[in-house]
Protein backbone atom coordinates (compact mmCIF):
# COMPACT_ATOMS: atom_id res chain seq x y z
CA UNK A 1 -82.92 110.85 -95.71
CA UNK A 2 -82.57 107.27 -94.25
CA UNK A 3 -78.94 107.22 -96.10
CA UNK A 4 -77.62 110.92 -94.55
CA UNK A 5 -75.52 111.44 -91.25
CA UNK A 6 -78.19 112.34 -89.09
CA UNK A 7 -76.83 115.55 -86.86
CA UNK A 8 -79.18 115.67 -83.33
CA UNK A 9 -79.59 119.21 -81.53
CA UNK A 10 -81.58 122.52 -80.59
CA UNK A 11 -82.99 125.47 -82.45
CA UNK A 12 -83.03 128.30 -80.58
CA UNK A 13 -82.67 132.27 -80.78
CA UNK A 14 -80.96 133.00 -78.12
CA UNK A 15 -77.80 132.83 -76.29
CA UNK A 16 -78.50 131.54 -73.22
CA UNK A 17 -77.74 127.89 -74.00
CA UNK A 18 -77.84 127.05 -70.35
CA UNK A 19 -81.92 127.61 -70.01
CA UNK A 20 -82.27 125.59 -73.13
CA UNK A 21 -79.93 122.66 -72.40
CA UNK A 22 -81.18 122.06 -68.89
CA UNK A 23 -85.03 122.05 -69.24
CA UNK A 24 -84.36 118.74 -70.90
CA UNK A 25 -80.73 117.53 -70.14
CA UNK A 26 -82.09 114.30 -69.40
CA UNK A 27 -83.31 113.66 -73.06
CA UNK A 28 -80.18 115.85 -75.15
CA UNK A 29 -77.70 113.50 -72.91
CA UNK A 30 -79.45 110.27 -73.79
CA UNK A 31 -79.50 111.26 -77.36
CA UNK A 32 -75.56 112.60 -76.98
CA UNK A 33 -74.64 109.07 -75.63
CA UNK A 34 -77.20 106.98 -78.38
CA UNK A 35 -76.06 108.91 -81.86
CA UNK A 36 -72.63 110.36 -80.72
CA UNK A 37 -73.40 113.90 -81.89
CA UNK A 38 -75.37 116.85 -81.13
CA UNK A 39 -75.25 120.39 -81.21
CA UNK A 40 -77.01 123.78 -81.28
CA UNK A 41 -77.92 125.90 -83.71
CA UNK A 42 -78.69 129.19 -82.88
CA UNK A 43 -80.60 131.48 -85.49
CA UNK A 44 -80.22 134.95 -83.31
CA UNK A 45 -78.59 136.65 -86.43
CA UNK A 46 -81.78 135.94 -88.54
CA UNK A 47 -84.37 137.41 -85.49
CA UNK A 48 -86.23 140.38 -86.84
CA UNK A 49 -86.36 143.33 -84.34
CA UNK A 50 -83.85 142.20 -81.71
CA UNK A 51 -81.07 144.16 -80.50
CA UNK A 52 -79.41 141.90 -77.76
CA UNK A 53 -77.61 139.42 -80.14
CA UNK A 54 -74.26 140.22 -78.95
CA UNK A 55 -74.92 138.80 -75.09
CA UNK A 56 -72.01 136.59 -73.43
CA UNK A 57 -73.05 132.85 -74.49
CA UNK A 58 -73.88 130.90 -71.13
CA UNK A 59 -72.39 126.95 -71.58
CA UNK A 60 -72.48 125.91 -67.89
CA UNK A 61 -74.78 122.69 -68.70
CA UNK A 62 -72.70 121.75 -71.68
CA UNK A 63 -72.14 117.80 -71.01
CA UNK A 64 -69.83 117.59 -73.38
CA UNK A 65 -66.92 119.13 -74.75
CA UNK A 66 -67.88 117.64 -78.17
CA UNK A 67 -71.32 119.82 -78.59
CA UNK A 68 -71.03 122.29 -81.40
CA UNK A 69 -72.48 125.59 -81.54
CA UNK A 70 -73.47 126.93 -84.67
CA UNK A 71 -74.79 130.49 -85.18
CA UNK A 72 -74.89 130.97 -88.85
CA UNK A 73 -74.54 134.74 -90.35
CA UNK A 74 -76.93 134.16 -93.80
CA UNK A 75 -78.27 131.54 -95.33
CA UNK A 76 -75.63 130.93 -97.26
CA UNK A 77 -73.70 129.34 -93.66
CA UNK A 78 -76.41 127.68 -92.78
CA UNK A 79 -76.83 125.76 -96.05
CA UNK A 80 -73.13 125.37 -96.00
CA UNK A 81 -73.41 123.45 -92.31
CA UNK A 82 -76.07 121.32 -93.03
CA UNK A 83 -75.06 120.37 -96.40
CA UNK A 84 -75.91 116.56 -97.41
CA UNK A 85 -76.98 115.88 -93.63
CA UNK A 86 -80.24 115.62 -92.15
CA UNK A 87 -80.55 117.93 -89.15
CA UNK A 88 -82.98 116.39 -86.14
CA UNK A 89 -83.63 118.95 -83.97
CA UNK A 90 -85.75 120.15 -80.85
CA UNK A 91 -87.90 123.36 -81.81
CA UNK A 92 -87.21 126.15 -79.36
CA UNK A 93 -88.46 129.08 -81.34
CA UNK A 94 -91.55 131.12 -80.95
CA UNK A 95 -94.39 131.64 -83.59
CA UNK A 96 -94.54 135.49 -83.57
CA UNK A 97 -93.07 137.43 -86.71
CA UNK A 98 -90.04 138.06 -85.25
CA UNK A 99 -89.12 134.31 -85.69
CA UNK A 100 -91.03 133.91 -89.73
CA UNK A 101 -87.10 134.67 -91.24
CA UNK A 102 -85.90 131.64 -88.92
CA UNK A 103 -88.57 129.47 -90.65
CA UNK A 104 -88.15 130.62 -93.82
CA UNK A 105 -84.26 129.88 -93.80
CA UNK A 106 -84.86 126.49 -92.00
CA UNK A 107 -87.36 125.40 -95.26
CA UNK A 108 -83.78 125.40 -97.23
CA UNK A 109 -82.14 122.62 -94.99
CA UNK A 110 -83.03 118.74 -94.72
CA UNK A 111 -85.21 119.14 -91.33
CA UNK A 112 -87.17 117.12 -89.17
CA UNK A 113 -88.25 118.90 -86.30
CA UNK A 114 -89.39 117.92 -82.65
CA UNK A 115 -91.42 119.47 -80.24
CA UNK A 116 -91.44 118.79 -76.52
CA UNK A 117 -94.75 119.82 -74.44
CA UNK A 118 -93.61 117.56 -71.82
CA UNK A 119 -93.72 120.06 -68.49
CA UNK A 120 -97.26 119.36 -67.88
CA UNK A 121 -98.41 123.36 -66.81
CA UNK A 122 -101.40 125.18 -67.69
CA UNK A 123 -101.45 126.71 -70.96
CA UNK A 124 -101.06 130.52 -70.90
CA UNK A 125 -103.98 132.47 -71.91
CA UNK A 126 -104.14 136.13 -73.21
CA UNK A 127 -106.62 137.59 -70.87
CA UNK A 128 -107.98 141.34 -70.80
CA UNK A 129 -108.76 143.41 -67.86
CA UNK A 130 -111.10 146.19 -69.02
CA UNK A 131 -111.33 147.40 -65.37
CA UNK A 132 -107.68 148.71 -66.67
CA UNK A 133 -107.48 151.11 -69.47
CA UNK A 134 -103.87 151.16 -69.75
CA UNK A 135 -103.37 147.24 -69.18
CA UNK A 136 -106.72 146.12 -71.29
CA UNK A 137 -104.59 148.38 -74.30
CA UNK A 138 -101.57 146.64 -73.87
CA UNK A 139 -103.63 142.99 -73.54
CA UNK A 140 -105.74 143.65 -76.76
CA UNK A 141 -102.56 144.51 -78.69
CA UNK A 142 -100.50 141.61 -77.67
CA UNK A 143 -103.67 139.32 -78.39
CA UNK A 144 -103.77 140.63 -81.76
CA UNK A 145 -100.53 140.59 -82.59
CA UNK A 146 -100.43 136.58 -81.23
CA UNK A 147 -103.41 135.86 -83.18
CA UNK A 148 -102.41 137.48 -86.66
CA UNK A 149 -98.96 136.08 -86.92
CA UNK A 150 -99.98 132.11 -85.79
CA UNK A 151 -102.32 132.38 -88.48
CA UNK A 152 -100.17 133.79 -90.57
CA UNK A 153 -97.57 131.37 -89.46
CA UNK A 154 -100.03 128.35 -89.91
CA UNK A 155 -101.17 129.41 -93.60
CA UNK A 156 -97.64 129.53 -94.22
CA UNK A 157 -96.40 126.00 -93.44
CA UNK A 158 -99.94 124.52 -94.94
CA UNK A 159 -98.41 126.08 -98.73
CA UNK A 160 -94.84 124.32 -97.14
CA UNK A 161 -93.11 127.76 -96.91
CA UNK A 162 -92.15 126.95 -92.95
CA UNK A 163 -91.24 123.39 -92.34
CA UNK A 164 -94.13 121.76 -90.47
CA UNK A 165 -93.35 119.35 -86.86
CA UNK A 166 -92.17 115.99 -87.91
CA UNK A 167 -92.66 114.53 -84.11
CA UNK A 168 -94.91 116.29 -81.21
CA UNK A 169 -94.62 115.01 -78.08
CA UNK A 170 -97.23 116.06 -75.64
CA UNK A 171 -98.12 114.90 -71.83
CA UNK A 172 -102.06 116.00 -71.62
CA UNK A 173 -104.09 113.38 -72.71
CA UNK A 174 -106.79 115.94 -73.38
CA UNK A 175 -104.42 118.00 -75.71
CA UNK A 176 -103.36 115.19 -77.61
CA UNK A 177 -107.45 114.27 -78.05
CA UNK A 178 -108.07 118.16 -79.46
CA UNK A 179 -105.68 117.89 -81.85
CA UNK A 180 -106.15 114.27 -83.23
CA UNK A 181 -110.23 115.58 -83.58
CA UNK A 182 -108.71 119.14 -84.77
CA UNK A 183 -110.29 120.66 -88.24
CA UNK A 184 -107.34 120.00 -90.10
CA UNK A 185 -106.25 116.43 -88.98
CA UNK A 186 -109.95 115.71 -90.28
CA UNK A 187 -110.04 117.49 -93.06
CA UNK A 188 -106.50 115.42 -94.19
CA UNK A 189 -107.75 112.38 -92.78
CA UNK A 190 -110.22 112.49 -95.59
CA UNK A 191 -107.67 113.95 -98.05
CA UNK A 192 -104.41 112.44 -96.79
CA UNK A 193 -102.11 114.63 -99.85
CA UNK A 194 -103.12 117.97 -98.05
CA UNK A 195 -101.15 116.90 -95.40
CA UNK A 196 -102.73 119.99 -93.78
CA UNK A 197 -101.65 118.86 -90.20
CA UNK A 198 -98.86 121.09 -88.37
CA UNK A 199 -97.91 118.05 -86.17
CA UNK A 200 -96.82 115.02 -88.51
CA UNK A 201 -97.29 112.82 -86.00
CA UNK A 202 -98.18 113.08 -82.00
CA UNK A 203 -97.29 110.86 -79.13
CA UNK A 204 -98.19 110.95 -75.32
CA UNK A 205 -94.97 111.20 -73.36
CA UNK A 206 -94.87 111.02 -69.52
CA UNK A 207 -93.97 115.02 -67.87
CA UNK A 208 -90.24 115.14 -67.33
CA UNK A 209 -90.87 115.52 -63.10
CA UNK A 210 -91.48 111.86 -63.74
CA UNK A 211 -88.08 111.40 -63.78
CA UNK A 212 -87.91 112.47 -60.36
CA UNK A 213 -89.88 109.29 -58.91
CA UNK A 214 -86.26 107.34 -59.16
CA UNK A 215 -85.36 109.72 -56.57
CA UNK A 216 -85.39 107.53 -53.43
CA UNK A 217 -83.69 110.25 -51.22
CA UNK A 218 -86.96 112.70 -50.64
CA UNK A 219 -85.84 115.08 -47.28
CA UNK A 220 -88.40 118.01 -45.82
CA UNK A 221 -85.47 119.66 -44.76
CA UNK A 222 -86.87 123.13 -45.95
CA UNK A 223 -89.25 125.01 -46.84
CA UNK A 224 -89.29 125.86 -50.82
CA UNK A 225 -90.14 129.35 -52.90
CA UNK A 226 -90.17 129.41 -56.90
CA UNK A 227 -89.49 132.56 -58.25
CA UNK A 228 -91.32 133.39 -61.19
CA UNK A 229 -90.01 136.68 -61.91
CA UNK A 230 -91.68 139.54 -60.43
CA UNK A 231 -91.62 141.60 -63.86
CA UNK A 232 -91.58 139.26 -66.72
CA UNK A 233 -91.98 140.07 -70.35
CA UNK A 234 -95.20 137.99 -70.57
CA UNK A 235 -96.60 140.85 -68.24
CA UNK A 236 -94.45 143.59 -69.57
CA UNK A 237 -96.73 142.91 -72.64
CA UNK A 238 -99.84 142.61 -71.36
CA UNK A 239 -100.15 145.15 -68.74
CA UNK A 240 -97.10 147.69 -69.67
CA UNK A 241 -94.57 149.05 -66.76
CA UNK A 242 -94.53 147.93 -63.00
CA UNK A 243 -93.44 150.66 -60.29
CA UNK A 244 -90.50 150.59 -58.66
CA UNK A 245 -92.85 150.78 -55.39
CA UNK A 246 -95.22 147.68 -56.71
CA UNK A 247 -92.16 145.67 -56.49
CA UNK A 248 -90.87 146.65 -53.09
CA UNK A 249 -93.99 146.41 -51.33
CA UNK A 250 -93.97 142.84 -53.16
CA UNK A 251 -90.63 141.84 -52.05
CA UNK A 252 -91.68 142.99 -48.41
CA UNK A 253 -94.98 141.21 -47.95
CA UNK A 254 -92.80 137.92 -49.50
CA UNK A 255 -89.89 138.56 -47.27
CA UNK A 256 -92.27 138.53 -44.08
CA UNK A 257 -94.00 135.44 -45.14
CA UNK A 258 -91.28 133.55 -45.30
CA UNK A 259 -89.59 134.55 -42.26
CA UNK A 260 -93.12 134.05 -40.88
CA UNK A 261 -93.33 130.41 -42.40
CA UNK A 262 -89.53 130.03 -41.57
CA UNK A 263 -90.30 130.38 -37.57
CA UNK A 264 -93.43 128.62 -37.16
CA UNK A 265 -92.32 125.67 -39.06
CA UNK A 266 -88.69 125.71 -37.54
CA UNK A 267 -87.21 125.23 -41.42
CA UNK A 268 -84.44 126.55 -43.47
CA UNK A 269 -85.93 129.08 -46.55
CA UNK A 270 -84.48 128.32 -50.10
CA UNK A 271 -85.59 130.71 -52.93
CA UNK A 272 -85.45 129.08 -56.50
CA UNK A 273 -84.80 132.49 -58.11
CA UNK A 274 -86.01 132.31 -61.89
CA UNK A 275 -83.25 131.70 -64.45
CA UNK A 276 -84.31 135.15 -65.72
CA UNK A 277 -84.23 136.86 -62.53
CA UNK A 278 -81.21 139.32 -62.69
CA UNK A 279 -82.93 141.98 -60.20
CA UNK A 280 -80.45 143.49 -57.95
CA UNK A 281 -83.40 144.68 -55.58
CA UNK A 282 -84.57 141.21 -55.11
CA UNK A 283 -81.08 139.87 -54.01
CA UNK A 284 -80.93 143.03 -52.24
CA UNK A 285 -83.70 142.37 -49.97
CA UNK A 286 -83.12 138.69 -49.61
CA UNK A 287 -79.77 138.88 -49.06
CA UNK A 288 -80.23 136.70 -45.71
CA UNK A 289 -81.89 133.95 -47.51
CA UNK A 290 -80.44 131.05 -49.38
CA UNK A 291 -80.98 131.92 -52.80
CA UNK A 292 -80.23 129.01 -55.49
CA UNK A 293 -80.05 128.57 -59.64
CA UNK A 294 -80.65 125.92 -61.78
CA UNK A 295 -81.63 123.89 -58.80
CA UNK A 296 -85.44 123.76 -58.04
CA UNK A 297 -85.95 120.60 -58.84
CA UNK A 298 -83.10 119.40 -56.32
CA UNK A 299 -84.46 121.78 -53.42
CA UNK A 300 -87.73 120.72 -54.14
CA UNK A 301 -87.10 117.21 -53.38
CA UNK A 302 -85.52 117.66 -50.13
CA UNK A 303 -88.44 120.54 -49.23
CA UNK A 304 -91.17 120.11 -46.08
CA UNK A 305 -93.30 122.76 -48.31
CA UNK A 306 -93.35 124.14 -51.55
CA UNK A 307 -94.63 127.84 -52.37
CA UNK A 308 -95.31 129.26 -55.38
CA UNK A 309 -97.34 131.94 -57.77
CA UNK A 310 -97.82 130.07 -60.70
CA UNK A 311 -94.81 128.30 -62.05
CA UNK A 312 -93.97 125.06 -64.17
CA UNK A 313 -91.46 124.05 -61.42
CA UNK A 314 -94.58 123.05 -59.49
CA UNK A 315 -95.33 119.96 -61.50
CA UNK A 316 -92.03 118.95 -59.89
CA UNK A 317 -93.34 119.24 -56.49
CA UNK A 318 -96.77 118.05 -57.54
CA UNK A 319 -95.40 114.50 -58.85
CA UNK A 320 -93.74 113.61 -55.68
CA UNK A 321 -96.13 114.44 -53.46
CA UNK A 322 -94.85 117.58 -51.55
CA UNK A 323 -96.98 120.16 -49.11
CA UNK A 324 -97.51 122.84 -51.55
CA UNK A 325 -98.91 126.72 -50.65
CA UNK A 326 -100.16 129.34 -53.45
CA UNK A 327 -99.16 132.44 -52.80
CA UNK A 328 -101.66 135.36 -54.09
CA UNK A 329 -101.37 138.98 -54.46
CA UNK A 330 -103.07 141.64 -56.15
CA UNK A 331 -99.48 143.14 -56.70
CA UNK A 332 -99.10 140.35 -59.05
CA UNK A 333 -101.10 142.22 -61.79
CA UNK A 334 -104.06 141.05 -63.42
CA UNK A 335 -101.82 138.41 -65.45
CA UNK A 336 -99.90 136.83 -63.44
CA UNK A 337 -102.82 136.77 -60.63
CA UNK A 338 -105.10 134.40 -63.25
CA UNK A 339 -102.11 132.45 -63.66
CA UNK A 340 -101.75 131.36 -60.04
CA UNK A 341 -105.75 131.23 -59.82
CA UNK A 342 -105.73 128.72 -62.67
CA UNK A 343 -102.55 126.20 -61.10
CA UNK A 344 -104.80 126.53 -57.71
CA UNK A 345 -108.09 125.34 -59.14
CA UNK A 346 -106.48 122.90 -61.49
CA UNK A 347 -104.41 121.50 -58.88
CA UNK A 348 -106.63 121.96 -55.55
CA UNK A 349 -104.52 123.62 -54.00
CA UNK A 350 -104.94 125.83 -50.43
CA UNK A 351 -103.56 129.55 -50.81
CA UNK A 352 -102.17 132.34 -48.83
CA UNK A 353 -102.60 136.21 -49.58
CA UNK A 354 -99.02 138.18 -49.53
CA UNK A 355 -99.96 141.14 -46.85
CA UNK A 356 -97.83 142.99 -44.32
CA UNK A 357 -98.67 140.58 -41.29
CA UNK A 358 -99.86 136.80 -40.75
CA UNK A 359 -101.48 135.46 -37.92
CA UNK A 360 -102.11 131.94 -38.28
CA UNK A 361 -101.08 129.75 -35.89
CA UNK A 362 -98.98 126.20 -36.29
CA UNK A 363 -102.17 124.25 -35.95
CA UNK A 364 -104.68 126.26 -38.32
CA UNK A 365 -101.34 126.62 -40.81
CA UNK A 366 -100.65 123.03 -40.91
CA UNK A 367 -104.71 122.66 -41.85
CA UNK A 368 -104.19 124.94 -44.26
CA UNK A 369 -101.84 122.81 -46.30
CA UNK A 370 -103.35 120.44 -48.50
CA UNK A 371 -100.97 117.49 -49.38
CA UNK A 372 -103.18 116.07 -52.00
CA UNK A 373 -106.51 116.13 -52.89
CA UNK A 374 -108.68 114.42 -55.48
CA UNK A 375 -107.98 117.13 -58.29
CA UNK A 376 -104.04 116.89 -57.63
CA UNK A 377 -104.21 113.10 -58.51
CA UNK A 378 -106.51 113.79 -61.01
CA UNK A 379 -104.06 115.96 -62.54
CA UNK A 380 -101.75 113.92 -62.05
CA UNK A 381 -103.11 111.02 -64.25
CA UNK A 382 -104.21 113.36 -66.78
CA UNK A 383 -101.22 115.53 -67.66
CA UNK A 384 -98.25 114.35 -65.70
CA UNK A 385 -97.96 110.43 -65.81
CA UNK A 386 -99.70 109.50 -68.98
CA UNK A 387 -97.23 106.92 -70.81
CA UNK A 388 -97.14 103.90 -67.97
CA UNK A 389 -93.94 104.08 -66.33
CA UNK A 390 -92.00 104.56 -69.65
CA UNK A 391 -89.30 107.73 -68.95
CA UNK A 392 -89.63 110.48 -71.19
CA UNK A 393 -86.19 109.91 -72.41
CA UNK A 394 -86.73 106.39 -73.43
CA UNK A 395 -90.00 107.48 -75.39
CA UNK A 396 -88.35 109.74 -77.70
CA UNK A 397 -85.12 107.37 -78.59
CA UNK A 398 -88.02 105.01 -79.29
CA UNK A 399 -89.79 107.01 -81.68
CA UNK A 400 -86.85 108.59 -83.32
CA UNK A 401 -85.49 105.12 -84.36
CA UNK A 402 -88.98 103.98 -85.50
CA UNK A 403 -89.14 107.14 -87.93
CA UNK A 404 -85.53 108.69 -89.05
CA UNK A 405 -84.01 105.07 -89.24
């Protein structure tokens, strides 16, 4: 392996290249300028069950004119690609059966694979709402169907039929302890040929928002909303279809909030719309507000206040220290409600409830807003800036020389 060219890049399903590239252009950039290759190899044509393989490739965040794209036909191209080479590459596939083909085919190449937990967030959790026929159905099936195929999926790279993780790289220090004291890491620390272990080996890597604390040009010019997608498949498959009327009463109670907030605070609104968000309703009703993609973490930084449901993003706004505001709704669904429960308990966070009029004053608003509280730093110390001051970037080129070269 040590004598191969060594080929860096993605795995990935789909062809939106620009949601894949820029949740860690950072790192792919670094590695682009350190080997002088990378690519991305996208396994669509292998998916089980999917019909939209044929959608218009997005390469916005391509860096360079020199990344390849490969999207092999059969096994027989993807063999043919990676012939004599070792292929390095960044695991962005999911575990469910639609992705056990990919696997299969990626057993037949010379792979080491990395995964990235390095966003910091909550894990999500399948949670059912019996109070709901029709959503605890749709709940119970997904949570079966996640559960049989990861254990399918995990008895099937213990008898080396998928390719296990060569390199995890997670930023909870608590994560990192529950897998290093997991059954099968003790079970193979005993019987080291099992080599039962999904994760070859793990590190603790700070969250990429770290990178964001070189960022010496902080404004609170405005006041910050992250989209998270009113109707996203995660809820789709846990609590079925949303009304048309659940979603415009949602986009109302928003849209007076934040001209609300807007007023008393005397700042600008920018909505982070969700990468995913391609509702004409939404841009419909906000057509008066500054809307902005790919750019949260930018508007973030130069934001007075942050609000949010329950989004990743947040970490961003969590790391440097921004006013942030939880926004909850039982319009949200029974899903997406425990979501933004769980980042406002983990976090400490104050909250507002999304209804058709507010009438809190500057004073009692401004109390409202928690900049920081003991379980934000906390948090902080625990899941976002774990590795000393050692950028996430730096970590990985680090640990790939140590163990491909």
């Amino acid at each position: 392996m040590r004598n191969k060219k060594k080929i860096f890049g993605i795995i990935t399903c789909s062809n939106d290249y620009d949601q894949n590239l820029k949740l860690n252009i950072e790192i792919y950039k670094k590695i682009y300028k350190k080997y002088k290759n990378f690519c991305i190899l996208n396994l669509v044509n292998f998916r089980i069950f999917y019909k939209n393989k044929n959608i218009k490739e997005k390469k916005k965040f391509f860096f360079s004119k020199n990344i390849k794209v490969y999207k092999p036909k059969n096994l027989k191209e993807l063999t043919k690609i990676f012939y004599g080479k070792t292929f390095i590459g960044f695991n962005n596939l999911g575990k469910t059966f639609s992705f056990f083909k990919m696997y299969f085919f990626l057993n037949f190449i010379d792979l080491r694979q990395i995964l990235l937990s390095n966003i910091g967030y909550p894990q999500n959790k399948v949670e059912i709402n019996y109070k709901r026929p029709s959503s605890a159905l749709f709940s119970s099936i997904y949570y079966l169907n996640k559960k049989i195929s990861y254990y399918i999926f995990r008895l099937l790279t213990i008898f080396g039929i998928f390719p296990k993780i060569s390199l995890y790289f997670e930023t909870s220090k608590k994560g990192v302890r529950k897998l290093n004291s997991g059954l099968s890491r003790k079970i193979e620390n005993i019987f080291p040929f099992t080599k039962l272990s999904y994760f070859r080996k793990i590190y603790l890597i700070n969250s990429r928002s770290f990178n964001l604390t070189k960022n010496k040009n902080l404004e609170n010019k405005y006041i910050c909303f992250i989209d998270s997608n009113f109707v996203t498949l995660d809820r789709l498959k846990r609590e079925g279809s949303i009304t048309i009327n659940t979603k415009k009463m949602y986009y109302l109670y928003l849209k007076k909030l934040l001209n609300f907030l807007g007023k008393i605070l005397k700042k600008k609104i920018v909505i982070c719309i969700h990468p995913k968000n391609n509702d004409k309703l939404f841009y419909k009703c906000f057509k008066n507000f500054k809307i902005r993609k790919y750019a949260t973490s930018k508007i973030i930084s130069k934001s007075y206040l942050v609000l949010f449901h329950e989004s990743s993003a947040v970490m961003d706004a969590v790391i440097l220290k921004k006013k942030i505001l939880s926004l909850k709704s039982p319009l949200l669904g029974n899903y997406l409600s425990n979501r933004t429960k769980r980042y406002s308990d983990l976090l400490g966070l104050s909250s507002i409830e999304l209804s058709d009029s507010y009438k809190l004053d500057r004073i009692k608003l401004l109390n409202k807003i928690v900049k920081s509280s003991t379980k934000t730093k906390n948090y902080i110390n625990n899941n976002l800036i774990v590795d000393g001051n050692k950028f996430g970037e730096d970590k990985i080129i680090e640990v790939i020389n140590k163990n491909f070269f």
